[in-house]
C-alpha atoms as a PDB file:
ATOM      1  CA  UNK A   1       4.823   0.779  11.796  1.00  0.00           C
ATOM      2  CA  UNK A   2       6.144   0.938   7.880  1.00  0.00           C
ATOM      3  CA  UNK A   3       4.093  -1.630   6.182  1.00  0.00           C
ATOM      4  CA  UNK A   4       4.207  -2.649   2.555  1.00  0.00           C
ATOM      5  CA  UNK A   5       1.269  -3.922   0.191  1.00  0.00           C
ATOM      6  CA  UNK A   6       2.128  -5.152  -3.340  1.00  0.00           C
ATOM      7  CA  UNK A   7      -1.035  -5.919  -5.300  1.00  0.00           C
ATOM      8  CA  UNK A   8      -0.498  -8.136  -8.344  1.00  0.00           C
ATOM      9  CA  UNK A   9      -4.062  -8.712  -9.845  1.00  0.00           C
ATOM     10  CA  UNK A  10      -5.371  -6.556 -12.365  1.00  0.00           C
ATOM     11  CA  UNK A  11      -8.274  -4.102 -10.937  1.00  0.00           C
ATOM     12  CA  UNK A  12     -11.434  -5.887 -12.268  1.00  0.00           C
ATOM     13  CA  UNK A  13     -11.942  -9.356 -12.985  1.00  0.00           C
ATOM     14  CA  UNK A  14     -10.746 -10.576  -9.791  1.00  0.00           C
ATOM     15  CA  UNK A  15     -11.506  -9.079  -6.426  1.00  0.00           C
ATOM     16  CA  UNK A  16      -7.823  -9.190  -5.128  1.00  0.00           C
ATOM     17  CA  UNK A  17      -7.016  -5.777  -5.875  1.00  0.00           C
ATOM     18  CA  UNK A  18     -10.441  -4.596  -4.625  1.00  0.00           C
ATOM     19  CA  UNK A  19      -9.671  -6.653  -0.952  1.00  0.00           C
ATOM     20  CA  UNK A  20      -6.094  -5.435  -0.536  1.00  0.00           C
ATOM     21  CA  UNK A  21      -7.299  -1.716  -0.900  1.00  0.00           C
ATOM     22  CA  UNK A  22     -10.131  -2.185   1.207  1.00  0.00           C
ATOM     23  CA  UNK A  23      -7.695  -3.028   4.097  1.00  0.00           C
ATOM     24  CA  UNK A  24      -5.203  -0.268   3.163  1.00  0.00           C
ATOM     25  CA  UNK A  25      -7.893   1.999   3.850  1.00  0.00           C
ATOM     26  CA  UNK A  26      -8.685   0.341   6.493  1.00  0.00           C
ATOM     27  CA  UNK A  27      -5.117   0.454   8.098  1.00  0.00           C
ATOM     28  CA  UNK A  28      -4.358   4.121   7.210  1.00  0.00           C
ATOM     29  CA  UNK A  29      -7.988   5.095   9.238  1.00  0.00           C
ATOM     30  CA  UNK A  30      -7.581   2.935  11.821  1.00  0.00           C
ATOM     31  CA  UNK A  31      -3.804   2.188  13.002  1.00  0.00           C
ATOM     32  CA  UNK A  32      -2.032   4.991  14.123  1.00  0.00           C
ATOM     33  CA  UNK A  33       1.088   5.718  12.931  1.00  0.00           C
ATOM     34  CA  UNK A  34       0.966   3.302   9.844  1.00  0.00           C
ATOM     35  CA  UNK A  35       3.329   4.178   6.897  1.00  0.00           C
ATOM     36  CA  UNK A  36       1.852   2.353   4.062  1.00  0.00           C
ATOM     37  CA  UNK A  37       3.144   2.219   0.625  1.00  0.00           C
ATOM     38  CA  UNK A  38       1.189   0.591  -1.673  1.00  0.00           C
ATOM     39  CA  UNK A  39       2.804  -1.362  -4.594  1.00  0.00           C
ATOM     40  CA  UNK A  40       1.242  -1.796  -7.940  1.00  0.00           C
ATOM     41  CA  UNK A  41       3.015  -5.455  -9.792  1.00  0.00           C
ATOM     42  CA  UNK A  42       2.392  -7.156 -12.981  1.00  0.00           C
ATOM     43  CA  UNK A  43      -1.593  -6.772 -13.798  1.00  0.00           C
ATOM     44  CA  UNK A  44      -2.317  -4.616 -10.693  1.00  0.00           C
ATOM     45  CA  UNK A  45      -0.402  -1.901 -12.376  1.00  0.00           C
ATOM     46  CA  UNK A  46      -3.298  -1.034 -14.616  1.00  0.00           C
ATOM     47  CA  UNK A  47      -5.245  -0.129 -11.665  1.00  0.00           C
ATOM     48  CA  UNK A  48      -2.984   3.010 -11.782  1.00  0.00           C
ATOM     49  CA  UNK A  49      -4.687   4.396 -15.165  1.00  0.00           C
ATOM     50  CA  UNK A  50      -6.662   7.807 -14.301  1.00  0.00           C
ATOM     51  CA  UNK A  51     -10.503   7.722 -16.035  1.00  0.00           C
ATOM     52  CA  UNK A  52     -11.472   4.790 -14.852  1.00  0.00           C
ATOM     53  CA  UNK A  53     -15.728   4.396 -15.788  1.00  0.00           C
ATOM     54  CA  UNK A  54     -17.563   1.707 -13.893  1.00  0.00           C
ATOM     55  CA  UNK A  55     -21.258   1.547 -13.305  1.00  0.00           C
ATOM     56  CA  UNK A  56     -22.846   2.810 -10.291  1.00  0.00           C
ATOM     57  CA  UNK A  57     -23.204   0.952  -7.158  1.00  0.00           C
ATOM     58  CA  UNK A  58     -19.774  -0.886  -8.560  1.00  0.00           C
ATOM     59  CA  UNK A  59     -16.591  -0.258  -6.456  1.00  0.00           C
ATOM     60  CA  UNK A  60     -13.441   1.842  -8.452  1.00  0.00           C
ATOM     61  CA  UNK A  61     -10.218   0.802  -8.330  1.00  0.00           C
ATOM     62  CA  UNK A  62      -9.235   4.814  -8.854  1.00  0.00           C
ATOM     63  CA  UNK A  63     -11.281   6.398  -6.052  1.00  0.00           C
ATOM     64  CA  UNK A  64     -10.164   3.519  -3.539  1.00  0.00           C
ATOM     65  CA  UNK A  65      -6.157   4.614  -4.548  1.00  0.00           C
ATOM     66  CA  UNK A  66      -7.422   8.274  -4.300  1.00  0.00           C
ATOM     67  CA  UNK A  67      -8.838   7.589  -0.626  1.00  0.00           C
ATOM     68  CA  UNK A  68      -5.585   5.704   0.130  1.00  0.00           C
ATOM     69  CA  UNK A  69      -3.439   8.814  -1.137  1.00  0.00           C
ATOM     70  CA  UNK A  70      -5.923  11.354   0.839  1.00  0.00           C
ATOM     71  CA  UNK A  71      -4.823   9.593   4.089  1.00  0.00           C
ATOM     72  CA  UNK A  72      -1.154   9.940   3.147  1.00  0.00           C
ATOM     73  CA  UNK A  73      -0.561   6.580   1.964  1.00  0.00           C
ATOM     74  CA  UNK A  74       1.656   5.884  -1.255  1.00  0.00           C
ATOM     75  CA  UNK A  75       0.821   4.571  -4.405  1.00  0.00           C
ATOM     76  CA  UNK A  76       3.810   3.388  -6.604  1.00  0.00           C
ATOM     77  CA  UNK A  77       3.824   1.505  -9.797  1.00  0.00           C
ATOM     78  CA  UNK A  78       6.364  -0.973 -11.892  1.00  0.00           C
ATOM     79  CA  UNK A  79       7.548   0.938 -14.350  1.00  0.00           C
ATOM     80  CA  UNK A  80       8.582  -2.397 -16.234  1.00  0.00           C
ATOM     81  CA  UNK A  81       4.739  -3.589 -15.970  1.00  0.00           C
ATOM     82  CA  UNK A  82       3.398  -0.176 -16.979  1.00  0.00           C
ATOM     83  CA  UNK A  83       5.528  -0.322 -20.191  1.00  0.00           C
ATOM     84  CA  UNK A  84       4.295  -4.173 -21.023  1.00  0.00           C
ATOM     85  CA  UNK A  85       0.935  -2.549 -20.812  1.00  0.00           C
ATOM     86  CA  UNK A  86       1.146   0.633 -22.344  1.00  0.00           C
ATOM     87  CA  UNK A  87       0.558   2.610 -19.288  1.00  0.00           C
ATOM     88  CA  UNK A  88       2.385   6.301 -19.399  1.00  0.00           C
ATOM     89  CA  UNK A  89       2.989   8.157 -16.239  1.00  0.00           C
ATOM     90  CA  UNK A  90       1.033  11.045 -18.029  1.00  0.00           C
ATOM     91  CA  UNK A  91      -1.872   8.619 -17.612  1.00  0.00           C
ATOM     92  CA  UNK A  92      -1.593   7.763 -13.835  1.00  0.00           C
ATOM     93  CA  UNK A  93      -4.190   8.681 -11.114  1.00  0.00           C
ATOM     94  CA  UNK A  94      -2.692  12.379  -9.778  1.00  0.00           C
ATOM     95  CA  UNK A  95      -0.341  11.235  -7.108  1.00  0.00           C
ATOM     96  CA  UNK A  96       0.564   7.917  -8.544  1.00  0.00           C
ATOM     97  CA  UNK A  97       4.198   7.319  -9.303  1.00  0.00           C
ATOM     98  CA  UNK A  98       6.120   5.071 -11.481  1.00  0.00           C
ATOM     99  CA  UNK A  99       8.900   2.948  -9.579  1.00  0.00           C
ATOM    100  CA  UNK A 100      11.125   0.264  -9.911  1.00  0.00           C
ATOM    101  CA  UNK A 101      12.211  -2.752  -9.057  1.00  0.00           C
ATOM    102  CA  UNK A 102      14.934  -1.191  -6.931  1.00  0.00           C
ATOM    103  CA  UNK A 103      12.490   0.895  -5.044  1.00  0.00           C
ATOM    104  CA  UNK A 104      10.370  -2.345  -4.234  1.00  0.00           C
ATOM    105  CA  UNK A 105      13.454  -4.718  -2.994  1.00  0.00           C
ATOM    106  CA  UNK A 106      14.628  -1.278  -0.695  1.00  0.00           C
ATOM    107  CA  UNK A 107      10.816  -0.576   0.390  1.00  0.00           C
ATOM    108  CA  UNK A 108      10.402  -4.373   1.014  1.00  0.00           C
ATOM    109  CA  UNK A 109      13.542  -4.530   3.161  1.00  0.00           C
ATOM    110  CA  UNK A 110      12.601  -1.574   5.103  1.00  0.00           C
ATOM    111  CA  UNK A 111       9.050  -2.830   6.095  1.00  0.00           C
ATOM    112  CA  UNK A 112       7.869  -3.633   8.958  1.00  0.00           C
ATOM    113  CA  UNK A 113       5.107  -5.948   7.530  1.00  0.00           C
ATOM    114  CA  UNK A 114       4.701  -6.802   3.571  1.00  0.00           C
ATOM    115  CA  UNK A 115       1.071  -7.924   2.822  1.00  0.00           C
ATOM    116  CA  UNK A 116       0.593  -9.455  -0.952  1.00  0.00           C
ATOM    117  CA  UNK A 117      -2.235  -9.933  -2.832  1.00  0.00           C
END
């Protein structure tokens, strides 16, 4: 099954982009065969920035897309939404890649399933 995620929410504040990447992982151990791309939109896109410092015993955003890359998932971002925030692609999480909106509307009609958060 080809499934799609698109995360909008930005990676700390709310708990959005935290849920959505606990059930990618969750998906890529546990269904077979899942093809899962996930999609980083609007605030979520910052959740793509490598260095990312939280204090211990708090979840982060960069090992959970790390994890989600380690089980061959994908992690794309909007290149529009990294510009509005300043993102570079020198700055994203190794295996991270910048996208567009093209990429989304041809990944979205190619899914089997599109989960948003």
């Amino acid at each position: 099954m080809n499934m799609l995620m698109i995360l909008n929410d930005p990676p700390y504040g709310t708990e959005r982009t935290y849920n959505g990447l606990r059930l990618a992982l969750s998906l890529l151990q546990k269904a077979e065969g899942t093809g899962l791309t996930v999609f980083l939109l609007g605030d979520a896109a910052s959740a793509g920035k490598a260095g990312q410092q939280t204090p211990s015993g708090y979840y982060n955003v960069e090992r959970m897309l790390k994890a989600v890359l380690a089980r061959q998932g994908r992690v794309l971002l909007c290149g529009t939404c990294m510009d509005a925030r300043g993102i570079k692609e020198t700055e994203l999480v190794e295996g991270c890649r910048r996208s567009t909106l093209d990429e989304l509307t041809e990944l979205t009609a190619a899914a089997d399933k599109v989960l948003v958060f």
